[in-house]
C-alpha atoms as a PDB file:
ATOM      1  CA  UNK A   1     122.759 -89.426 219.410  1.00  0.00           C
ATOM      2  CA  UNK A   2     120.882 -87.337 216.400  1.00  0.00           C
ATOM      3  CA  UNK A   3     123.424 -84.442 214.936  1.00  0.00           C
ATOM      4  CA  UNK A   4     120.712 -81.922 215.705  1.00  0.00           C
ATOM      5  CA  UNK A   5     123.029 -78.999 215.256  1.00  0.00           C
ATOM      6  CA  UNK A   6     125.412 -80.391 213.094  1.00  0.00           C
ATOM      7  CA  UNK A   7     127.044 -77.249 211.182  1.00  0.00           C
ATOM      8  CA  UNK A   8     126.028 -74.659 213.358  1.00  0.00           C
ATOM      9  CA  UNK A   9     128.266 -72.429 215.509  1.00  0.00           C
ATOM     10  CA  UNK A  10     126.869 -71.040 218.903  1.00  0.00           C
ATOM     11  CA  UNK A  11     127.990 -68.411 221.764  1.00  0.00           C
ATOM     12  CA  UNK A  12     127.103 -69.867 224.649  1.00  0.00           C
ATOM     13  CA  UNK A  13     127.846 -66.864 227.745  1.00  0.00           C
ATOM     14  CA  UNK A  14     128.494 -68.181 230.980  1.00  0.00           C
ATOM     15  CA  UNK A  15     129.130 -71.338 230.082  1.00  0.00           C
ATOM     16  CA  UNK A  16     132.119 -72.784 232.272  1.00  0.00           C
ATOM     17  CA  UNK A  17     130.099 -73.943 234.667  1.00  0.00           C
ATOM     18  CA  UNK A  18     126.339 -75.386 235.806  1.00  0.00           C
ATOM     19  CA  UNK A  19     123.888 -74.877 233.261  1.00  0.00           C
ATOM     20  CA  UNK A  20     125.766 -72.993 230.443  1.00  0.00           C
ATOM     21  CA  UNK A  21     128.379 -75.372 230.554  1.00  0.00           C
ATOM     22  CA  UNK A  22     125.756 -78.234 230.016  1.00  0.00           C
ATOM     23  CA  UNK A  23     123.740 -76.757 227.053  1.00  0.00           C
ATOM     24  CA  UNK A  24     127.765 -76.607 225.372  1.00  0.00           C
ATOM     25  CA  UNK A  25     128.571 -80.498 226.184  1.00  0.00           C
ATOM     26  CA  UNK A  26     125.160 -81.394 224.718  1.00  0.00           C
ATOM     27  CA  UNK A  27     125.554 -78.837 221.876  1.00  0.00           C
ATOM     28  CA  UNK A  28     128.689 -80.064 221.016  1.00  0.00           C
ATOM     29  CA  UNK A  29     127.227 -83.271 221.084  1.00  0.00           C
ATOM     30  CA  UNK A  30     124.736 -82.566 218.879  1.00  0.00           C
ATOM     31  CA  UNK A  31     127.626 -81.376 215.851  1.00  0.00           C
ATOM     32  CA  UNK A  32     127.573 -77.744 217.037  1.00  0.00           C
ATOM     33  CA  UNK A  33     131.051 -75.885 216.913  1.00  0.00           C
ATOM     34  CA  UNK A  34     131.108 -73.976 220.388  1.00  0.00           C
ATOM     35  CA  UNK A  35     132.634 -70.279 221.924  1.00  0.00           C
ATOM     36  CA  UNK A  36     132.748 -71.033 226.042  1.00  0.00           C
ATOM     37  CA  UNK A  37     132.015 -67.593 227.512  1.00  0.00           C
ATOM     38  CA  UNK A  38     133.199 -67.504 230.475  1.00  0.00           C
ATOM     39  CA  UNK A  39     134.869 -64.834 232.815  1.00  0.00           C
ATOM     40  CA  UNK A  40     135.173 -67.399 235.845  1.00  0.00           C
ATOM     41  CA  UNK A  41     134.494 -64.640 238.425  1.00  0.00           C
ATOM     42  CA  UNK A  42     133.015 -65.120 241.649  1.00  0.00           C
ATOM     43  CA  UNK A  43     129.113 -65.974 241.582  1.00  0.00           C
ATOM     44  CA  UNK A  44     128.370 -61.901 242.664  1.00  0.00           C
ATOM     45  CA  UNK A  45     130.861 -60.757 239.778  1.00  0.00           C
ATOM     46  CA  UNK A  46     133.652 -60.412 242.012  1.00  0.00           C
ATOM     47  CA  UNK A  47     137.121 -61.716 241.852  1.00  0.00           C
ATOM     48  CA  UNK A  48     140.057 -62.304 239.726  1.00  0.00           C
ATOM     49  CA  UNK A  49     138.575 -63.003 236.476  1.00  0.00           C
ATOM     50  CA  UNK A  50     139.770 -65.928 234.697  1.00  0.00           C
ATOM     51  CA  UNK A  51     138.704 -67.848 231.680  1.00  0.00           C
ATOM     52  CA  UNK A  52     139.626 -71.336 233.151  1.00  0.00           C
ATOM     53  CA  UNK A  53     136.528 -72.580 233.537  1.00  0.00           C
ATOM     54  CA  UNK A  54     135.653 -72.002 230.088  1.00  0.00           C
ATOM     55  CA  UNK A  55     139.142 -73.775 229.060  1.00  0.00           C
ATOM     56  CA  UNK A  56     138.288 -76.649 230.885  1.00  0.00           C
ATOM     57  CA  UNK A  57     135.232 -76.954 228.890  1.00  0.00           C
ATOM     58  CA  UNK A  58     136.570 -76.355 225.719  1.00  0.00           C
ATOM     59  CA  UNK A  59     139.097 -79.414 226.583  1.00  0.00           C
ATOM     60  CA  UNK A  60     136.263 -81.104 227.735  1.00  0.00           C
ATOM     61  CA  UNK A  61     134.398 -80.841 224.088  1.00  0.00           C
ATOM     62  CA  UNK A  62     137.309 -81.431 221.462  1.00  0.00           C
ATOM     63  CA  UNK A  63     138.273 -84.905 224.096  1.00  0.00           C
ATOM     64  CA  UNK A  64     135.011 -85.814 222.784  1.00  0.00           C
ATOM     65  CA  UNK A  65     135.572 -85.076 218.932  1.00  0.00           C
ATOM     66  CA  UNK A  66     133.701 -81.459 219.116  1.00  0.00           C
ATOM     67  CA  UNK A  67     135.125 -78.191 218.551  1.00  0.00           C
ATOM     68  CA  UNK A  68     135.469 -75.083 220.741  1.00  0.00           C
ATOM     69  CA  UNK A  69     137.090 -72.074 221.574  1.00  0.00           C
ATOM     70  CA  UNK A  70     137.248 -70.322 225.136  1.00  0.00           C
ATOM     71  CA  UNK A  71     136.677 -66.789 225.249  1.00  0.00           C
ATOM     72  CA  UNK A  72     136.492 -64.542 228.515  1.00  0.00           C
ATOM     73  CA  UNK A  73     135.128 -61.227 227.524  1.00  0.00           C
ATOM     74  CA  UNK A  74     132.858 -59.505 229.934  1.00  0.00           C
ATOM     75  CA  UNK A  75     128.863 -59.575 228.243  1.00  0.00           C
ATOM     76  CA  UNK A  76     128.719 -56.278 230.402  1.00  0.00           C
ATOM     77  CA  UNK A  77     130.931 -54.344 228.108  1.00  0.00           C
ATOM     78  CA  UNK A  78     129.439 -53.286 224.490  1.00  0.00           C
ATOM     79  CA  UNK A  79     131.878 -53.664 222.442  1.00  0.00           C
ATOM     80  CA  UNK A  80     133.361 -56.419 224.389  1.00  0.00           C
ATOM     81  CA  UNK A  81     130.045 -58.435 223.573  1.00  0.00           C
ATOM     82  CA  UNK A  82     131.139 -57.031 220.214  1.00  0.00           C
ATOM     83  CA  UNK A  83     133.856 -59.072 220.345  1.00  0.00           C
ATOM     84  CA  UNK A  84     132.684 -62.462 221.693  1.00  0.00           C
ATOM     85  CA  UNK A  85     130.208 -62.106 218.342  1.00  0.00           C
ATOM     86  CA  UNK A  86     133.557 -61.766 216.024  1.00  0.00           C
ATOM     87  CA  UNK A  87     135.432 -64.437 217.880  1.00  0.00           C
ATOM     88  CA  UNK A  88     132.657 -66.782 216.594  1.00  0.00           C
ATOM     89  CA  UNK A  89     132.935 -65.266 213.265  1.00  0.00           C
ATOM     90  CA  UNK A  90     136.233 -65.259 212.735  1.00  0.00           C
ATOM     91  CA  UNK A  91     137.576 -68.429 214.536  1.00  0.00           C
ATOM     92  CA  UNK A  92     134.712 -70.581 213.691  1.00  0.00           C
ATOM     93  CA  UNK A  93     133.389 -69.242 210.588  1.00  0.00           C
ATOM     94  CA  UNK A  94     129.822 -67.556 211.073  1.00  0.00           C
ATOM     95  CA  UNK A  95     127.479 -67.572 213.847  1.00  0.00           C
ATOM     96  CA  UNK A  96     124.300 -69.372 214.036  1.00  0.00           C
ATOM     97  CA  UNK A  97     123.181 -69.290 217.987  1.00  0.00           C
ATOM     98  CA  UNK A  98     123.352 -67.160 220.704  1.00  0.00           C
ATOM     99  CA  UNK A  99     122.231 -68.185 224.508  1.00  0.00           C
ATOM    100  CA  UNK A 100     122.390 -65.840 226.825  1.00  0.00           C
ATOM    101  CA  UNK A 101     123.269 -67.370 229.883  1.00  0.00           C
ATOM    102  CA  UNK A 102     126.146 -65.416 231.855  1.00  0.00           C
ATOM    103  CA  UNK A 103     124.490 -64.026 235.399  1.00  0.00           C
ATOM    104  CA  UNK A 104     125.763 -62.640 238.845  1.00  0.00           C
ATOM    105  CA  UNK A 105     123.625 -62.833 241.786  1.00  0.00           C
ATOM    106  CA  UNK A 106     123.661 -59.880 244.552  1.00  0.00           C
ATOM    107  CA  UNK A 107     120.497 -60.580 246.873  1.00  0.00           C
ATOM    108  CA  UNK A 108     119.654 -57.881 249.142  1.00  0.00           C
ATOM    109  CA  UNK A 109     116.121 -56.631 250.337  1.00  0.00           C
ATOM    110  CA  UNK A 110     114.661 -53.331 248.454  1.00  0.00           C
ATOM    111  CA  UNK A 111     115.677 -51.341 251.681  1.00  0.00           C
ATOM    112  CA  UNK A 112     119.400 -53.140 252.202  1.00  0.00           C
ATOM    113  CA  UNK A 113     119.863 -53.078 248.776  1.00  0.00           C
ATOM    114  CA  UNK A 114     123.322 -50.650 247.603  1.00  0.00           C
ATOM    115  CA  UNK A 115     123.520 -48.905 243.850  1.00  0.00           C
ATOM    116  CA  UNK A 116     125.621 -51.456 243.405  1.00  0.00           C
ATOM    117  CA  UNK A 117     124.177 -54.307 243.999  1.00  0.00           C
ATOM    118  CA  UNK A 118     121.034 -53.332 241.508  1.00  0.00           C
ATOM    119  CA  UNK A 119     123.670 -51.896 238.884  1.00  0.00           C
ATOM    120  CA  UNK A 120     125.845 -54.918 238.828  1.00  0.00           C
ATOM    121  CA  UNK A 121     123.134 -57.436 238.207  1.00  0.00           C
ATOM    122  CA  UNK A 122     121.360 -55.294 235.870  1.00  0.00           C
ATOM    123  CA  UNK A 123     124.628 -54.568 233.799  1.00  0.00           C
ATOM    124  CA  UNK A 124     125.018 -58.539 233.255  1.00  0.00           C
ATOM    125  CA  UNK A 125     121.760 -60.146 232.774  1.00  0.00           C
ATOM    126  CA  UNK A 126     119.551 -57.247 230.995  1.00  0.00           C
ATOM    127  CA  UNK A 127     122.572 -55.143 229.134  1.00  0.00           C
ATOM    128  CA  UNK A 128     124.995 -58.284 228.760  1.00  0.00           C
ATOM    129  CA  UNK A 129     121.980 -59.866 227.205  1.00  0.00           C
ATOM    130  CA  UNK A 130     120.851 -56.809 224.980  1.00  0.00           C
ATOM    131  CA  UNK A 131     124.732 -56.356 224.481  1.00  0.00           C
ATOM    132  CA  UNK A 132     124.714 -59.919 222.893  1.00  0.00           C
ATOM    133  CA  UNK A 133     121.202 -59.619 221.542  1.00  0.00           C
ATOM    134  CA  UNK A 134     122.755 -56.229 219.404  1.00  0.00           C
ATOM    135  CA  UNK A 135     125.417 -57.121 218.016  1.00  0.00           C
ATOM    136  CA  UNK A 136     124.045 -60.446 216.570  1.00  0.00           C
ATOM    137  CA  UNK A 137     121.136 -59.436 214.814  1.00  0.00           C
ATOM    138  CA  UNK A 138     122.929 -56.514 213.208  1.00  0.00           C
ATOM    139  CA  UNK A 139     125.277 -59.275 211.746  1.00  0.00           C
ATOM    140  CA  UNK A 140     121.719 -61.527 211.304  1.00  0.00           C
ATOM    141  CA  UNK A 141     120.615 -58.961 209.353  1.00  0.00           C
ATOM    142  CA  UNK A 142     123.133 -57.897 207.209  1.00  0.00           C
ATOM    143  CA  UNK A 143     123.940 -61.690 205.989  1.00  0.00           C
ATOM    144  CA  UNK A 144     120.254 -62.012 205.415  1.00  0.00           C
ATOM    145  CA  UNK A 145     120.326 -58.578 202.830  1.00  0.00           C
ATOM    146  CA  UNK A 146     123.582 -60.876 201.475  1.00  0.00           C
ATOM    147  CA  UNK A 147     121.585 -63.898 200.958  1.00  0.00           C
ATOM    148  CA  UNK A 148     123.438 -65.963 202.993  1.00  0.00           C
ATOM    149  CA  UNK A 149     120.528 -67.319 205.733  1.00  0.00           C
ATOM    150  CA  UNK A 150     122.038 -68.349 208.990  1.00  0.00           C
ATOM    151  CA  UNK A 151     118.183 -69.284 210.525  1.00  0.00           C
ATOM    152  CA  UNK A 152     119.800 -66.991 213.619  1.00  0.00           C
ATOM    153  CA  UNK A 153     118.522 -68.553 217.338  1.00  0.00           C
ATOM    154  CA  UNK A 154     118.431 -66.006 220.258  1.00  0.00           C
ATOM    155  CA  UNK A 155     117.590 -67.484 223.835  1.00  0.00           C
ATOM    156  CA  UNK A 156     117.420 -65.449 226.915  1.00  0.00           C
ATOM    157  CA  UNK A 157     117.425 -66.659 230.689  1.00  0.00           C
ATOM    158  CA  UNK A 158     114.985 -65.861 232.429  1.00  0.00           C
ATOM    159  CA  UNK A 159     113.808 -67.020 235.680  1.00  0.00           C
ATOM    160  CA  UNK A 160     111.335 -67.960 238.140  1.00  0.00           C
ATOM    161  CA  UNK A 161     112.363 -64.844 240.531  1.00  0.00           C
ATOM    162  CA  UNK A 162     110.942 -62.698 237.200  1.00  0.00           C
ATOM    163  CA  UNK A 163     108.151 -64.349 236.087  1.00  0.00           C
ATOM    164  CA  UNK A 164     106.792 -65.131 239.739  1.00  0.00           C
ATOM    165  CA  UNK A 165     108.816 -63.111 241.623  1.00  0.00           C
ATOM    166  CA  UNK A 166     111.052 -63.844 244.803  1.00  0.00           C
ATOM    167  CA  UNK A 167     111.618 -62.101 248.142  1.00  0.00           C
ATOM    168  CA  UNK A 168     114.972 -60.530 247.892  1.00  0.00           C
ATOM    169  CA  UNK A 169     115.750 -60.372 244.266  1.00  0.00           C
ATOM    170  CA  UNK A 170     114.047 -57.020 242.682  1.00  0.00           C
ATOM    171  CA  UNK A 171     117.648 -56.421 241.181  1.00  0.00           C
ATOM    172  CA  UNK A 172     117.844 -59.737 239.935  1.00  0.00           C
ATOM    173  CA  UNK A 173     113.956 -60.954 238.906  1.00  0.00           C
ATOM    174  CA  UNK A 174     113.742 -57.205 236.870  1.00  0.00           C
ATOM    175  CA  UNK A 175     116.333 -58.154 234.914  1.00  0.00           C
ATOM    176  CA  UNK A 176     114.891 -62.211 234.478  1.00  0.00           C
ATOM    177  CA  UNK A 177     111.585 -60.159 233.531  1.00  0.00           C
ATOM    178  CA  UNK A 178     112.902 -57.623 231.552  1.00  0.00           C
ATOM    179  CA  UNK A 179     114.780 -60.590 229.220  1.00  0.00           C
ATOM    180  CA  UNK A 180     111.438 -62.786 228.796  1.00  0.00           C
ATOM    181  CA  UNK A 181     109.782 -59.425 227.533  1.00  0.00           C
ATOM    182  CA  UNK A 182     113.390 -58.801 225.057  1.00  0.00           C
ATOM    183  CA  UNK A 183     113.060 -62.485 223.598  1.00  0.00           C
ATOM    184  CA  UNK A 184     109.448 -61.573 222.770  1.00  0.00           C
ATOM    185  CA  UNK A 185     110.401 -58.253 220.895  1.00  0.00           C
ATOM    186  CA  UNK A 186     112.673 -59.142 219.184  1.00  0.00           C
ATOM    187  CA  UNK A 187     111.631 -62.174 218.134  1.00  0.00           C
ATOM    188  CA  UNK A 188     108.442 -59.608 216.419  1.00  0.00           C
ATOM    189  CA  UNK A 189     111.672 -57.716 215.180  1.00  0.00           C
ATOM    190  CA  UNK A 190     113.528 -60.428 213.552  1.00  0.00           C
ATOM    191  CA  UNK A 191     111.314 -63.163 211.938  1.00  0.00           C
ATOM    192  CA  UNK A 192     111.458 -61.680 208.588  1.00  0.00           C
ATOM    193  CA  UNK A 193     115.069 -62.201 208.630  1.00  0.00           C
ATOM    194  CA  UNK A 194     114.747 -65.745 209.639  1.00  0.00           C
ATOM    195  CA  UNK A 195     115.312 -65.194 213.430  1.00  0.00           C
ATOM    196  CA  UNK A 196     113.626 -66.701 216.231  1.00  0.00           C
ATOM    197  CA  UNK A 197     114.091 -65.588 219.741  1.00  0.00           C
ATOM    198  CA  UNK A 198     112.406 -67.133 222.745  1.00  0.00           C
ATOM    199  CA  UNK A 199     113.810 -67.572 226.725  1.00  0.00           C
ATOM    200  CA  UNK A 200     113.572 -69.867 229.213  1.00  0.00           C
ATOM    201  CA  UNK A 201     113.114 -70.007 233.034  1.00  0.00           C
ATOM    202  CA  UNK A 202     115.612 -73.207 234.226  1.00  0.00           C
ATOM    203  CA  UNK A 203     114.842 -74.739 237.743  1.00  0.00           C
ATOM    204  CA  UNK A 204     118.336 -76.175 238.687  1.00  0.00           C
ATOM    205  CA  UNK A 205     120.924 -76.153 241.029  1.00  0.00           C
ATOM    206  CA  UNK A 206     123.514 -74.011 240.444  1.00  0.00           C
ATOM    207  CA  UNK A 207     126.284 -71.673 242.308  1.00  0.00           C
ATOM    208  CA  UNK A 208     123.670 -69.217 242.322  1.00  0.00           C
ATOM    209  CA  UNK A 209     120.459 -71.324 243.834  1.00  0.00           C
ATOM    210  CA  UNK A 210     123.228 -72.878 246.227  1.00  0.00           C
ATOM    211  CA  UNK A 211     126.041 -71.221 247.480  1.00  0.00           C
ATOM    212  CA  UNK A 212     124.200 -66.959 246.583  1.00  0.00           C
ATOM    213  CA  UNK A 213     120.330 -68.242 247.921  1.00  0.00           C
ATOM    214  CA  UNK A 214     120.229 -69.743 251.270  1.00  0.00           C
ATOM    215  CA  UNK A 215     116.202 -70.392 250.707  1.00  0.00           C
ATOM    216  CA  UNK A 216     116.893 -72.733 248.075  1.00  0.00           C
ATOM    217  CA  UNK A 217     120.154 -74.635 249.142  1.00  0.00           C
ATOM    218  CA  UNK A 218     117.848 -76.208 251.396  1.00  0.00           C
ATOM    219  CA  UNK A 219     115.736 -77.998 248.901  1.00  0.00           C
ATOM    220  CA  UNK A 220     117.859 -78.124 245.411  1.00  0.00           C
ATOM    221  CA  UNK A 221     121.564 -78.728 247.379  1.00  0.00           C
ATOM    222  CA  UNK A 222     120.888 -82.007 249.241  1.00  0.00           C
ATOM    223  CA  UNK A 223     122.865 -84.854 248.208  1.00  0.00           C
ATOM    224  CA  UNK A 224     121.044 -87.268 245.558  1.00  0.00           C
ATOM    225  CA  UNK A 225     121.769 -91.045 245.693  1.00  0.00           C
ATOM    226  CA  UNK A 226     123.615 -93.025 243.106  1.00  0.00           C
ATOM    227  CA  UNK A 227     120.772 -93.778 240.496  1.00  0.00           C
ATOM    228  CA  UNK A 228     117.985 -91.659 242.171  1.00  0.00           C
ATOM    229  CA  UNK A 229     116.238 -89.188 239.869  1.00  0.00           C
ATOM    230  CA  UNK A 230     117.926 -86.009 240.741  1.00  0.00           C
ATOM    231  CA  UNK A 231     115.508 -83.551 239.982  1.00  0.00           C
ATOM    232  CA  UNK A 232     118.038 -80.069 240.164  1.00  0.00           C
ATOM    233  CA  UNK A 233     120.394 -81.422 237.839  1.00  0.00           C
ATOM    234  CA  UNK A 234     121.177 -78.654 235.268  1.00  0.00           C
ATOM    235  CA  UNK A 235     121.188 -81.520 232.797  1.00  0.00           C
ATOM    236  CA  UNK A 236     117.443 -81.342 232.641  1.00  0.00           C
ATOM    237  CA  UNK A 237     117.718 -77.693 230.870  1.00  0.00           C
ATOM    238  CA  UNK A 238     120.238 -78.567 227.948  1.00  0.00           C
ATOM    239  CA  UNK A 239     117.969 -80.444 226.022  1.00  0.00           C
ATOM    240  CA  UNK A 240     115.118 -77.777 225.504  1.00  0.00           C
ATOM    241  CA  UNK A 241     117.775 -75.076 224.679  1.00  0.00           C
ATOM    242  CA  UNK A 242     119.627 -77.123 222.315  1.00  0.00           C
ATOM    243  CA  UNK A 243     116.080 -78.188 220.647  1.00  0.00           C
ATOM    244  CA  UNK A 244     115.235 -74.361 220.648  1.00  0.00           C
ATOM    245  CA  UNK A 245     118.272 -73.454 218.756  1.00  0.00           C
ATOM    246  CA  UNK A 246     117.956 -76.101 215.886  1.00  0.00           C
ATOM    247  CA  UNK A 247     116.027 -75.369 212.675  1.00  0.00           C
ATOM    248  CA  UNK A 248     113.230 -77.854 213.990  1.00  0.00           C
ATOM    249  CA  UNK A 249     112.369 -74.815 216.123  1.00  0.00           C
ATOM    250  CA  UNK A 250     111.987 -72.638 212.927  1.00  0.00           C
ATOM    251  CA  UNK A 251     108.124 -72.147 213.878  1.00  0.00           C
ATOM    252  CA  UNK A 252     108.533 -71.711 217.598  1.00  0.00           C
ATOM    253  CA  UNK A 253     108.359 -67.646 217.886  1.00  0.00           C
ATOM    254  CA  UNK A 254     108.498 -65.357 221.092  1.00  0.00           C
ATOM    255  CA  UNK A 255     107.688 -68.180 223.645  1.00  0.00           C
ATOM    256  CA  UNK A 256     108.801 -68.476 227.584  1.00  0.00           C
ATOM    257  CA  UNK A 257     109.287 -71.726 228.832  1.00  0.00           C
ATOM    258  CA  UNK A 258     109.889 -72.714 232.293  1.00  0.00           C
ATOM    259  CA  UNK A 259     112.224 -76.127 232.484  1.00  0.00           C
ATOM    260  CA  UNK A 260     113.428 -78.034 234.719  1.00  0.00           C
ATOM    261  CA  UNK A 261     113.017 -81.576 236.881  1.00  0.00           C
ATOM    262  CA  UNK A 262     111.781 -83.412 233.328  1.00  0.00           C
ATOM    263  CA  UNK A 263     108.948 -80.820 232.773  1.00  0.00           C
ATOM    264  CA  UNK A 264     108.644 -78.115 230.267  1.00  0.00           C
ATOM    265  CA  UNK A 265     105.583 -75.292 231.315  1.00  0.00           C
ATOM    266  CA  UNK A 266     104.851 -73.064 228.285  1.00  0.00           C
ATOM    267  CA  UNK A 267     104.331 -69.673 229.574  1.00  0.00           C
ATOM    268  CA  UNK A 268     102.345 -66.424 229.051  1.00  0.00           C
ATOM    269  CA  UNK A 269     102.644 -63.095 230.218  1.00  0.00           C
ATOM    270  CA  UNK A 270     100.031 -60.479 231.249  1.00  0.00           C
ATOM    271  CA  UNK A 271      96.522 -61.512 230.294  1.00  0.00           C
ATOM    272  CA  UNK A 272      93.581 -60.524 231.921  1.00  0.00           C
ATOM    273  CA  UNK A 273      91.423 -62.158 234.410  1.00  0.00           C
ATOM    274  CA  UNK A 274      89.006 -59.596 235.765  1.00  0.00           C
ATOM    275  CA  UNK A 275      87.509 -56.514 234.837  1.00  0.00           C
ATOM    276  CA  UNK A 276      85.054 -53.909 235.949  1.00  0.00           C
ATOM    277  CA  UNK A 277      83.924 -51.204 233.905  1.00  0.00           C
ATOM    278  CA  UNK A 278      81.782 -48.067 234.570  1.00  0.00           C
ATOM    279  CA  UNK A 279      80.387 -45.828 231.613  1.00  0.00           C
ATOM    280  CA  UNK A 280      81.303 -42.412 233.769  1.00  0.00           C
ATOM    281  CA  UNK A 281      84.381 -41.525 236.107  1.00  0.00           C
ATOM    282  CA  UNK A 282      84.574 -43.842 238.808  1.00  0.00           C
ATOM    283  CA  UNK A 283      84.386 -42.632 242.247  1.00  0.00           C
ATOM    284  CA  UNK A 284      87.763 -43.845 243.739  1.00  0.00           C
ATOM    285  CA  UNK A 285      86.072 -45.175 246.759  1.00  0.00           C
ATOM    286  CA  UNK A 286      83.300 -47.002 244.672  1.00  0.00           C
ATOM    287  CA  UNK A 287      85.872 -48.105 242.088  1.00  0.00           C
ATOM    288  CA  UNK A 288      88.217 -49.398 245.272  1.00  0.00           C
ATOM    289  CA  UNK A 289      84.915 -51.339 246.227  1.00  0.00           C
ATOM    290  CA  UNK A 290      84.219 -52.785 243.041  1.00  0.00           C
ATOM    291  CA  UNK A 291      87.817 -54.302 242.862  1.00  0.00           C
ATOM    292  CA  UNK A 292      88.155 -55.889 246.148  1.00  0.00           C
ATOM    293  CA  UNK A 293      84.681 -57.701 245.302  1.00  0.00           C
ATOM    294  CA  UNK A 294      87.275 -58.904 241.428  1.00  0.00           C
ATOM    295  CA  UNK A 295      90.152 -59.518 243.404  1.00  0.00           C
ATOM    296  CA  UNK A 296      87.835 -61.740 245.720  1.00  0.00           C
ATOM    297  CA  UNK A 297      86.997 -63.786 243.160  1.00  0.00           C
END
């Protein structure tokens, strides 16, 4: 296997389990030196918190020759994000990568749906990811006006529920939407100091597609046959990620990809495909007329 990453020292949040804990075995693999975020709550945040999952990963890389630290600081907190940035600093040396991974589900419909439940989710994937996003590029920039270039690597989940959107999941697809739109802006905000930021939307099965979203334990949690091509393994996102955050990916600025099942779909976001135009103030009837005949199209 190539040393893709060899010298470079990530933050991978959520990573004790399903997909964050596969983009750290392969990263390790690759000759990256790893921090396991991890809080090892419950799937909907709740629970004793514990950073055993994110141990067992840790043991998991330096059995195979890698090295890793755990770390279970909540991405919700500022200045405990703060701290999952200096833990990389100053147990590992600098900081090259950060994926921002760590996510709670809470699935209600718009008119079920508590403060709670839209507050929670919010406060882990959109501020635990600007949380992350903040303190990284301030230290980005700072050893860029130092001279010391660390080719910084920022990449946001995001997900199908916010890029195509899914019944039951405002709270959560907002959020998925909100962080494909951050990797973009930032990305604009950073290149000069030789940042890239990008996100991607992973199709795999996870405890949130199985055990938090009835509609898809249907279809991703059925059991897969020794040797059969298992389409939902989380295995299928590590590769892109851990591509994404190597200099080969020096040129690749502001994209979304969607990944899973073998496939990689480049994404865009708003564009337009219809128009009607009137050189006056439209009559809102006439104008309401005029768009049902675009949106027939």
């Amino acid at each position: 296997m190539s040393r893709l990453l060899e010298g470079k020292v990530a933050v991978i949040t959520g990573s004790g389990r399903g997909i964050g804990r596969e983009e750290a075995l392969l990263m390790a693999k690759l000759g990256a030196k790893i921090v396991v975020n991890d809080l090892g709550a419950h799937f909907d945040g709740s629970g004793q918190s514990t950073n055993t999952p994110a141990q067992e990963v840790v043991a998991e890389i330096k059995k195979m020759g890698g090295d890793a630290v755990a770390n279970g600081e909540s991405v919700s907190d500022f200045k405990g994000a703060k701290r999952i940035i200096e833990c990389a600093i100053d147990t590992l040396g600098k900081l090259n990568i950060v994926v921002n991974n760590a996510g709670i589900l809470r699935d209600r419909m718009i008119f079920n749906m508590a403060e709670e439940d839209w507050d929670s989710v919010i406060a882990v994937h959109l501020k635990g990811s600007f949380n992350m996003a903040r303190h990284a590029c301030e230290y980005w920039r700072d050893e860029h006006k130092k001279g010391n270039l660390l080719n910084g690597r920022l990449i946001n989940t995001a997900s199908d529920a916010g890029l195509l959107g899914n019944v039951g999941q405002s709270n959560y697809g907002s959020a998925k939407a909100a962080l494909a739109a951050m990797a973009i802006i930032i990305d604009r905000e950073m290149a000069k100091y030789g940042v890239t930021a990008n996100a991607i939307a992973p199709i795999a099965r996870t405890r949130l597609t199985v055990e938090a979203t009835p509609s898809t334990a249907a279809i991703m949690g059925r059991e897969v046959k020794e040797g059969e091509f298992d389409p939902f393994a989380p295995q299928h996102i590590s590769p892109l990620v851990a591509w994404l955050a190597s200099d080969d990916a020096a040129d690749v600025h502001g994209e979304v990809f969607r990944v899973g099942a073998g496939s990689v779909w480049l994404m865009k976001g708003w564009h337009t495909v219809g128009k009607v135009s009137k050189r006056a103030v439209w009559d809102a009837a006439e104008l309401g007329s005029a768009l049902k005949s675009e949106l027939a199209k």
